[in-house]
Protein backbone atom coordinates (compact mmCIF):
# COMPACT_ATOMS: atom_id res chain seq x y z
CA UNK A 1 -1.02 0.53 21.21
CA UNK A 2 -4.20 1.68 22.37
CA UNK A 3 -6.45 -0.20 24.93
CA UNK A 4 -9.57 -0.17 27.22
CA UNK A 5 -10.92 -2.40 30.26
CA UNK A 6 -12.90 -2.60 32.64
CA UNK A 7 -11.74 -2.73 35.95
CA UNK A 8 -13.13 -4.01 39.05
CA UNK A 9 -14.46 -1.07 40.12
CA UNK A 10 -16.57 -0.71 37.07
CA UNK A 11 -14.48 2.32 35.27
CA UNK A 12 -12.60 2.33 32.23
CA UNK A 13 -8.49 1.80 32.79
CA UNK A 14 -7.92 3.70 28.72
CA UNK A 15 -3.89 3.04 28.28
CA UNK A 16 -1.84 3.86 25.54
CA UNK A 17 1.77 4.17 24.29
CA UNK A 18 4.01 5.47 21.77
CA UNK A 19 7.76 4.32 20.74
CA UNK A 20 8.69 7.72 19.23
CA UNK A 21 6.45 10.84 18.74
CA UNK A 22 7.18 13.83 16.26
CA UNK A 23 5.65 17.03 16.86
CA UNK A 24 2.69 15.49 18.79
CA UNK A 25 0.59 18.48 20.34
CA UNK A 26 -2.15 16.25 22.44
CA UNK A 27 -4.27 13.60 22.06
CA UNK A 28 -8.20 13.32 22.43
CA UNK A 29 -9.77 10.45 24.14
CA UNK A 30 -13.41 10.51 22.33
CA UNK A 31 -16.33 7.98 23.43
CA UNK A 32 -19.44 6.53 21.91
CA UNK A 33 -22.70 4.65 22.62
CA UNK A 34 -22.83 3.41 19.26
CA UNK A 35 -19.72 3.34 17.46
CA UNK A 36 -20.41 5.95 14.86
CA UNK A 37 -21.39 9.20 16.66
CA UNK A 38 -17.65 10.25 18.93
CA UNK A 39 -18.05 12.70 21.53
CA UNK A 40 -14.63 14.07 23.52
CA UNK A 41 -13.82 12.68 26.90
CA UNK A 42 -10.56 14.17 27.76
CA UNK A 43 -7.62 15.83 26.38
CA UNK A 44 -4.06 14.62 27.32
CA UNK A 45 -0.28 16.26 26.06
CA UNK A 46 1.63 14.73 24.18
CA UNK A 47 6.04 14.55 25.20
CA UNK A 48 6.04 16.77 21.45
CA UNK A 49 9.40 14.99 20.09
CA UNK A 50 10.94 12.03 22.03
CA UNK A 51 12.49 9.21 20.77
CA UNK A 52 11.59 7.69 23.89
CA UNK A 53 8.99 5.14 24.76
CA UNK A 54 6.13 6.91 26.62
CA UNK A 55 2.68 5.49 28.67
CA UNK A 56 -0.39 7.29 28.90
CA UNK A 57 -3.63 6.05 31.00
CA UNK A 58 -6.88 8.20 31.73
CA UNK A 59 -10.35 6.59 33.57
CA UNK A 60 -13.68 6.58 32.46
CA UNK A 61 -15.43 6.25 35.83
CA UNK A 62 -18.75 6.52 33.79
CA UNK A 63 -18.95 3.88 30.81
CA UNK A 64 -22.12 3.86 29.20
CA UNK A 65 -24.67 0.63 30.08
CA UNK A 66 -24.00 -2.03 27.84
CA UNK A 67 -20.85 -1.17 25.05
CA UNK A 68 -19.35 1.76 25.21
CA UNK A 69 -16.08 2.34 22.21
CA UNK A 70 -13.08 4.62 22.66
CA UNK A 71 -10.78 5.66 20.34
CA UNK A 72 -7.83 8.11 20.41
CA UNK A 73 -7.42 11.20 18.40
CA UNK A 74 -3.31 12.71 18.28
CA UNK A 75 -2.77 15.93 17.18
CA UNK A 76 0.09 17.47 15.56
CA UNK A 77 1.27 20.82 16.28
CA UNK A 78 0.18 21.37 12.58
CA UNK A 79 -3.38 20.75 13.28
CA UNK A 80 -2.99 16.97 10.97
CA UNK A 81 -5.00 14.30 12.68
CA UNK A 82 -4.65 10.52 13.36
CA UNK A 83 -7.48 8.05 15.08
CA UNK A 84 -6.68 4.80 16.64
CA UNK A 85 -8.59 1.57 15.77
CA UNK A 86 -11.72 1.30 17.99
CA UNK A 87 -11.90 -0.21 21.08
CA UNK A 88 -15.46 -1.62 22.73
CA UNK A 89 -15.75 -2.40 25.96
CA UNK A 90 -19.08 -4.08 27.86
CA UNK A 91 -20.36 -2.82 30.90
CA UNK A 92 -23.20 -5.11 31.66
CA UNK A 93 -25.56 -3.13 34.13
CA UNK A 94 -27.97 -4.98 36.29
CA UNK A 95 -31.05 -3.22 35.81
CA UNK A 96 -33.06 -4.20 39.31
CA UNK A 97 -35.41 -1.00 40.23
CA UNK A 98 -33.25 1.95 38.85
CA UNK A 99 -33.26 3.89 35.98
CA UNK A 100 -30.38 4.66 33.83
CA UNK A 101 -29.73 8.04 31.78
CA UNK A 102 -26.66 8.19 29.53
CA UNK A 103 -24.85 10.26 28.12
CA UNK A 104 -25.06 12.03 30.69
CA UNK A 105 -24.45 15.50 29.95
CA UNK A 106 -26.49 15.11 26.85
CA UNK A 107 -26.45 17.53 23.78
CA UNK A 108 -29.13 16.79 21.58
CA UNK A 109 -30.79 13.72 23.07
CA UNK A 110 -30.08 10.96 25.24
CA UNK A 111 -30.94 7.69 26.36
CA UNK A 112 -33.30 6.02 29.38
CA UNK A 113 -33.05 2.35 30.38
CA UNK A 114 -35.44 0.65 32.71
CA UNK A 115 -35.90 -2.37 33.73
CA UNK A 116 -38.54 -5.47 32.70
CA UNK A 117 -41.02 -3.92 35.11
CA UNK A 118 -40.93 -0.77 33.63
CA UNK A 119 -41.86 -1.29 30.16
CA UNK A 120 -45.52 -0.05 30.58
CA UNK A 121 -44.38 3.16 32.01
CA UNK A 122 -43.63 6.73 31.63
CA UNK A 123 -40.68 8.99 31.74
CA UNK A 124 -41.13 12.46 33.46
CA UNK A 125 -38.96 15.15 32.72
CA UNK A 126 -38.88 17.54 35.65
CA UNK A 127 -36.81 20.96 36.46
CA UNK A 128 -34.79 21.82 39.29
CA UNK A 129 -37.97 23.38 40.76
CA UNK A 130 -40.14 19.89 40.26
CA UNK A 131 -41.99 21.40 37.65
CA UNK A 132 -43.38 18.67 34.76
CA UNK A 133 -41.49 19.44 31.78
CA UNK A 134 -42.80 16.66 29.47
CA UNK A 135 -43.90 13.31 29.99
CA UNK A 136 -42.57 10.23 27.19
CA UNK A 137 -45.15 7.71 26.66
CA UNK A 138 -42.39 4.36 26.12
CA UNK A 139 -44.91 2.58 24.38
CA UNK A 140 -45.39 4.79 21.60
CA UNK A 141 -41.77 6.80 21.10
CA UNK A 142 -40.74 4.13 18.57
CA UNK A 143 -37.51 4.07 20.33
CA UNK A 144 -37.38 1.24 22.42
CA UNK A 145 -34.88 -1.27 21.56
CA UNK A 146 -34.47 -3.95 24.37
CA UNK A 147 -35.47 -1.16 26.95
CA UNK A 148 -32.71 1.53 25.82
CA UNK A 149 -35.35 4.79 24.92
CA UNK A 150 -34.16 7.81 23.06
CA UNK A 151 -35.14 10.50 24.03
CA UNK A 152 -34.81 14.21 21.64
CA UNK A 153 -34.09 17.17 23.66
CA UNK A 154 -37.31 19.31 21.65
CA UNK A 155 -36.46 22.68 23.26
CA UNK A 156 -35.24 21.74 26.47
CA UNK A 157 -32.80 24.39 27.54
CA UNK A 158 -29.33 24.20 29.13
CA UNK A 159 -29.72 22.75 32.52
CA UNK A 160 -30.04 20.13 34.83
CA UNK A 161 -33.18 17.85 34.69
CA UNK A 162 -34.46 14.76 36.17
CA UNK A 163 -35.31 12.01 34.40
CA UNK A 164 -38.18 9.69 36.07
CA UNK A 165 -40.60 6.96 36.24
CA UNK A 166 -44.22 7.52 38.48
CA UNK A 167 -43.00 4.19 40.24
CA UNK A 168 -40.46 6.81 41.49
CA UNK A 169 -37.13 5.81 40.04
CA UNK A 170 -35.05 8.73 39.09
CA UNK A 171 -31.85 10.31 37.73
CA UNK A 172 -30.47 13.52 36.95
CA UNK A 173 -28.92 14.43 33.62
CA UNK A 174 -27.40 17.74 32.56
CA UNK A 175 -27.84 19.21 28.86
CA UNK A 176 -25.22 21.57 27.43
């Protein structure tokens, strides 16, 4: 059994449980923005052999806007593999004057949303010193599906960054 909810306080509760478990090593809680493309969220032991029935439960205090899906990854001590079925979860964000940047750290590329107001505007990618990094004309990055922009990385090193609007709405967001 393998679940995920959101809570009042806007996190994911992520609980699981096993009736028996032979030669479990861990598991892997991996998230996604889209369902296809899993990244790793945490790593929890597993109780190795047991015959016994045993409850897990880890928090996402950071879903993604709109659906986010977990699944669960156990390891054997072996190195063999299982996954879970998927889970989604929705984590409807009102958008009123902010700016949202997810995932957040971001590898490759990541995501802006903004709300209706914003849909004639720029993002501004600035460095820790407030220098102009790049600027991302929405209208014409081809991207823009319901207000969710992706945005490629193109060379931008390890770091923190912010992510803005010139109506002044910002957020930071870390690449690895």
């Amino acid at each position: 059994m393998f679940d995920a909810l959101l809570n009042k306080y806007n996190e994911v509760d992520i609980t699981w449980a096993t009736a028996s478990e032979t030669n479990n090593d861990y598991f892997t809680i991996e998230k996604s923005f889209d369902g296809n493309l899993f990244t790793a969220f945490e790593l929890v032991e597993g109780a190795g052999n047991t015959n016994n029935l045993s409850s897990y439960k880890s928090v996402d205090r950071n879903p993604y806007p709109g659906i986010s899906y977990y699944r669960l990854q156990q390891t054997d001590f072996d190195g063999r593999y299982s996954y879970s079925p998927i889970v989604k979860v929705n984590y409807n964000v009102q958008l009123n004057t902010s700016i949202i940047v997810f995932p957040n750290p971001a590898n490759d590329f990541f995501y802006v949303m903004l709300n209706d107001d914003s849909s004639n505007e720029k993002i501004l990618i600035h460095d820790l010193s407030g220098k102009l990094i790049r600027t991302v004309d929405l209208n014409s990055s081809g991207t823009n599906d319901h207000h969710r922009i992706r945005v490629n990385r193109n060379g931008l090193s390890r770091g923190m960054y912010f992510i803005s609007t010139p109506s002044g709405h910002s957020q930071k967001l870390i690449f690895h």
